[in-house]
Every structure is written in structure tokens, then in C-alpha cells.
N, C-alpha and C. Protein backbone atom coordinates (compact mmCIF):
# COMPACT_ATOMS: atom_id res chain seq x y z
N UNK A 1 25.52 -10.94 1.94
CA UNK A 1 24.13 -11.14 2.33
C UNK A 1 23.32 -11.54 1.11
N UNK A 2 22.30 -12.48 1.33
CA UNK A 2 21.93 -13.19 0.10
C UNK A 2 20.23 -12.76 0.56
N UNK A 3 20.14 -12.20 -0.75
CA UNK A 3 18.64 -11.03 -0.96
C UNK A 3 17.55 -12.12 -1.21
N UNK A 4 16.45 -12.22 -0.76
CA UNK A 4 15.43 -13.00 -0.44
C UNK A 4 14.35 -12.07 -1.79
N UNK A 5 14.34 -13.07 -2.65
CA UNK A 5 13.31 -12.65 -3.77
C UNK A 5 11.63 -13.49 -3.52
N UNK A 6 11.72 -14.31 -2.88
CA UNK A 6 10.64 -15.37 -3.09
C UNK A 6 10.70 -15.48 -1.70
N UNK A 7 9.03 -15.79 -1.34
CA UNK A 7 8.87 -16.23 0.35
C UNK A 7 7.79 -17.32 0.20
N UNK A 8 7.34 -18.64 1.56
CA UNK A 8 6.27 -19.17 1.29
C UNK A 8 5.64 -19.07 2.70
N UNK A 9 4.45 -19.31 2.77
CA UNK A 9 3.87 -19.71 3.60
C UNK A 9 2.51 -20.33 3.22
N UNK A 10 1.54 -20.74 4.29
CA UNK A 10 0.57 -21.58 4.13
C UNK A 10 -0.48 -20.78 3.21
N UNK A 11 -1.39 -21.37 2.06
CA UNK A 11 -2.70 -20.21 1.65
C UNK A 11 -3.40 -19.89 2.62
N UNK A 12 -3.86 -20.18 3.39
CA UNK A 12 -4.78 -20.30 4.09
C UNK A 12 -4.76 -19.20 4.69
N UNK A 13 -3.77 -18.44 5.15
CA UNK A 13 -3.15 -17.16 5.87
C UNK A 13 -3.33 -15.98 4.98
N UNK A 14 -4.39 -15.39 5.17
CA UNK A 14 -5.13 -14.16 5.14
C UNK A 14 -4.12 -13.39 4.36
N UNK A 15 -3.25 -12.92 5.21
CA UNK A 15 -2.38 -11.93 4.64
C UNK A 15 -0.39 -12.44 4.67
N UNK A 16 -0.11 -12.04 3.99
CA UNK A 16 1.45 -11.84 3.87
C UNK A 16 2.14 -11.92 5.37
N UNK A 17 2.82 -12.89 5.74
CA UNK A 17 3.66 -12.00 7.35
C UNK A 17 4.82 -11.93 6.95
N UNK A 18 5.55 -11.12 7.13
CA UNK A 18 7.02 -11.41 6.75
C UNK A 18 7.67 -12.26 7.78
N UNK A 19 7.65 -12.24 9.27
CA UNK A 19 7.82 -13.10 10.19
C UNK A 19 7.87 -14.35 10.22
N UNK A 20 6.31 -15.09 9.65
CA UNK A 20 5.98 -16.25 9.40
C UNK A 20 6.37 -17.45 8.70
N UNK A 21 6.44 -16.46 7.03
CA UNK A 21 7.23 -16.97 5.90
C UNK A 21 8.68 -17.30 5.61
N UNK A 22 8.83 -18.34 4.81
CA UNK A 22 9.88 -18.87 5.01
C UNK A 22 10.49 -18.29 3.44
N UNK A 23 11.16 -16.89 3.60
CA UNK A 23 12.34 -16.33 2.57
C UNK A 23 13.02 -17.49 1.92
N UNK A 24 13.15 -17.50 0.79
CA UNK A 24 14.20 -17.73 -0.60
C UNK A 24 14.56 -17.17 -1.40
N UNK A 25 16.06 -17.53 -1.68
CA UNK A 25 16.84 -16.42 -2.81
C UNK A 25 16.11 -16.43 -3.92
N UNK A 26 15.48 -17.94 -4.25
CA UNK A 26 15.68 -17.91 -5.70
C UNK A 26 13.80 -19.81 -5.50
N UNK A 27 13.41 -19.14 -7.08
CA UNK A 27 12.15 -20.20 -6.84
C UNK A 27 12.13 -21.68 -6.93
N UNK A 28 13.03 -21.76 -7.13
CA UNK A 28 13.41 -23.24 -7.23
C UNK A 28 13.60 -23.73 -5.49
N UNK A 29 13.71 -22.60 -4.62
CA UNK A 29 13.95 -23.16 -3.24
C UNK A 29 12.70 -23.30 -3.08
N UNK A 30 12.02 -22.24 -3.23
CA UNK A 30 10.15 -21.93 -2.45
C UNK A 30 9.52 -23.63 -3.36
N UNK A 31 9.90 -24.14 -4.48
CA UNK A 31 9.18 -24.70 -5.01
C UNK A 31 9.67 -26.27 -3.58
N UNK A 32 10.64 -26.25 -4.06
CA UNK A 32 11.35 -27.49 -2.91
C UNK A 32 10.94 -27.21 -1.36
N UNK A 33 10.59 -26.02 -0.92
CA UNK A 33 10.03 -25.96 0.65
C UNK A 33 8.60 -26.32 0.69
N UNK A 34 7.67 -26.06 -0.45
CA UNK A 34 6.47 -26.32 -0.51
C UNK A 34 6.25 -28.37 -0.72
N UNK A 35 7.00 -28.52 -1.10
CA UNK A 35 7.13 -30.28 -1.58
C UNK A 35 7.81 -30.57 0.12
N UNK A 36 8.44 -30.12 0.73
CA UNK A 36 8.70 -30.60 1.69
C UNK A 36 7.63 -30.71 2.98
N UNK A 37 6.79 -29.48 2.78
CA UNK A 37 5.84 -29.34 3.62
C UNK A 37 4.06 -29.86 3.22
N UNK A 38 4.49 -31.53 2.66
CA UNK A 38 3.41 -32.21 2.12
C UNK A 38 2.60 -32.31 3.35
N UNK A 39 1.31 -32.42 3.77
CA UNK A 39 0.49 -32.68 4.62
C UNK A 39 0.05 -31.46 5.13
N UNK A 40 0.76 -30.49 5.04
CA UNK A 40 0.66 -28.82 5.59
C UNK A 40 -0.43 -28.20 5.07
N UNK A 41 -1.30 -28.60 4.20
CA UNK A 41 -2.39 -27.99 3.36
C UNK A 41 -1.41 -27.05 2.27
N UNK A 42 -2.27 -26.48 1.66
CA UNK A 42 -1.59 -25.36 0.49
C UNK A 42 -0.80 -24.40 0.75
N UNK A 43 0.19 -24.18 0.03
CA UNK A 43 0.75 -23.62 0.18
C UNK A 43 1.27 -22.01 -1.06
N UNK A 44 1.74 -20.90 -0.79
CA UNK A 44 1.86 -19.74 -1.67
C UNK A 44 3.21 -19.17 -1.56
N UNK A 45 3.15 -19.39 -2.73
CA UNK A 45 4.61 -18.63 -2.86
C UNK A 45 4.45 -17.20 -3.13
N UNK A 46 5.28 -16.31 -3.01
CA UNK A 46 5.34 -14.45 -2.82
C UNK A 46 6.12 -14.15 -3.40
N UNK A 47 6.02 -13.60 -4.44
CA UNK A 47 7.51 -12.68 -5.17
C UNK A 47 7.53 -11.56 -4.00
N UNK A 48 8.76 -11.41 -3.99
CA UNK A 48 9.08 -10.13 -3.14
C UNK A 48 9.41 -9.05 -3.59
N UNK A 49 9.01 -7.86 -3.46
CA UNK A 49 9.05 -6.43 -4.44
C UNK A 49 9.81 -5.44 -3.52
N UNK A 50 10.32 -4.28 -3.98
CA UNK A 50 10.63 -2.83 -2.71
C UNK A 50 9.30 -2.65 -2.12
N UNK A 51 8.18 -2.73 -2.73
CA UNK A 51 7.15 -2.73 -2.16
C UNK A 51 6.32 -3.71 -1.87
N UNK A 52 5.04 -4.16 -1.45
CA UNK A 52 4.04 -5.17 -1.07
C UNK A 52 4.56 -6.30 -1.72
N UNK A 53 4.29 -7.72 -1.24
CA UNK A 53 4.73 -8.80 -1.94
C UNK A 53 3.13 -9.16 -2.88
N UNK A 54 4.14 -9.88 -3.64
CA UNK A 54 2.76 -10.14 -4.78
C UNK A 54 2.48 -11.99 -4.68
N UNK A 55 1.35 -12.02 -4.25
CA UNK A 55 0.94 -13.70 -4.38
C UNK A 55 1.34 -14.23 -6.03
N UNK A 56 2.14 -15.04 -6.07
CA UNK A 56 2.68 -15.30 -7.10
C UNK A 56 2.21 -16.98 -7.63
N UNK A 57 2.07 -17.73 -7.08
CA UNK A 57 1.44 -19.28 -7.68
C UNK A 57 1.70 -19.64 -5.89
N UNK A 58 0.62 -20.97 -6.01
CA UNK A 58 -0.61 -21.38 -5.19
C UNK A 58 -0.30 -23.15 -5.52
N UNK A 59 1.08 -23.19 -4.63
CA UNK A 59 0.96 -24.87 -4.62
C UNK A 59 -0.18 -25.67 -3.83
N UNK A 60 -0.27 -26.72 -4.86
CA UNK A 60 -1.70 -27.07 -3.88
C UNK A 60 -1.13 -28.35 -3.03
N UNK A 61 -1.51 -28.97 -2.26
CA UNK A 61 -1.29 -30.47 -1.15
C UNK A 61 -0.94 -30.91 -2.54
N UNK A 62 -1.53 -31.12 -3.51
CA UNK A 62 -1.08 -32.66 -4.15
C UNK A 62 -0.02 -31.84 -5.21
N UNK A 63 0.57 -31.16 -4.90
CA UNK A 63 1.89 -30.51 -5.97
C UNK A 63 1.18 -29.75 -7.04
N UNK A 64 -0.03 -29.88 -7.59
CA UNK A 64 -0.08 -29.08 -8.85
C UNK A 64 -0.24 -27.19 -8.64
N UNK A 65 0.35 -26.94 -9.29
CA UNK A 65 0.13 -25.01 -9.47
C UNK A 65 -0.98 -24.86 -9.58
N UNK A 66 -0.85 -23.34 -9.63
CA UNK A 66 -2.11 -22.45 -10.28
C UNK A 66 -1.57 -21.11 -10.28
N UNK A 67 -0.76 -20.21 -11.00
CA UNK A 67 -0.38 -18.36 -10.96
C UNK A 67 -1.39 -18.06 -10.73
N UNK A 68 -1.33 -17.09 -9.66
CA UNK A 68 -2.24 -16.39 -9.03
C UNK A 68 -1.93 -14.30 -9.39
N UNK A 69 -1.16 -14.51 -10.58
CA UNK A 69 -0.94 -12.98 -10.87
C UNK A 69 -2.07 -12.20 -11.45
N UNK A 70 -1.91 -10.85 -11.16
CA UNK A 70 -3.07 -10.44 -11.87
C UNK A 70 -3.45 -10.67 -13.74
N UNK A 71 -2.38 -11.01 -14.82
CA UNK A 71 -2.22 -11.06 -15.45
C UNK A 71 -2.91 -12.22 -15.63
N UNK A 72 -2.69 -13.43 -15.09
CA UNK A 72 -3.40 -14.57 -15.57
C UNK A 72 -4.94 -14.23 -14.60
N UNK A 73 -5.17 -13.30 -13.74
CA UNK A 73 -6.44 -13.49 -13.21
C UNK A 73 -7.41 -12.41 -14.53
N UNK A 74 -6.89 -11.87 -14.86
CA UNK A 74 -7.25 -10.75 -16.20
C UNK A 74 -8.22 -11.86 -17.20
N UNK A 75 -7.28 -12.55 -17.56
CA UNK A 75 -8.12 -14.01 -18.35
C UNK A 75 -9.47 -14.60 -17.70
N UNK A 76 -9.65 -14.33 -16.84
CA UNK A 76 -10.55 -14.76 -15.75
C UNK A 76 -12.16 -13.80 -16.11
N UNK A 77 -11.93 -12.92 -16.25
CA UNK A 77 -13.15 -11.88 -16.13
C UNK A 77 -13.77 -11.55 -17.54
């Protein structure tokens, strides 16, 4: 069984579903599902934890990032 570290789904979606999102082993998939789903609006990738998933970077429609961790939001304030 191959352990799902990374999930994506659309930004736009309020909260986390586990249902919704589309699980990956590893980020190099989430990065390639988000490029596949061009026209879809933005999209977020999720590290996956034992506990709560953490919004992890924030592909945008036109491919560029943005980390959305608390660490780089720290820089912010």
C-alpha cells in the first residue's frame, strides 16, 4: 500500500476534504496534477500529517507558486 503524503484540490474550497482531493505519494505528482488541471482555477497542494493537513503551496492558473506555510507567512507580519 502506497502512503499518500501530499493531496490537491481546488483553493477556492474553504476547507480540506479528504474525499474530494486528489492523494499523492510524493510532490512531484501533486505538482503534475495541478499542471494538468489548467483552466480549473487555483489550485493547493496539502502536506498530509497523523494529524490535520497543512496547506502547503498555492499553484496559481498560470503555474506560478506561492508556500503558504506558517513559516513563510511569519515573514509576513
Amino acid at each position: 500500500m502506497i502512503q499518500t503524503t501530499w493531496a490537491v484540490q481546488p483553493a477556492n474550497w474553504a476547507k480540506f476534504d479528504p474525499y474530494g482531493a486528489i492523494q499523492c505519494a510524493d510532490i512531484q505528482t501533486a505538482y503534475k496534477i495541478c499542471q494538468s488541471v489548467i483552466g480549473e482555477g487555483d489550485q493547493m497542494i496539502w502536506k498530509m500529517t497523523s494529524g490535520e493537513p497543512i496547506k502547503w503551496v498555492r499553484v496559481y492558473e498560470d503555474e506560478s507558486i506561492d508556500a503558504v506555510t506558517d513559516q513563510h507567512l511569519a515573514h509576513l507580519v
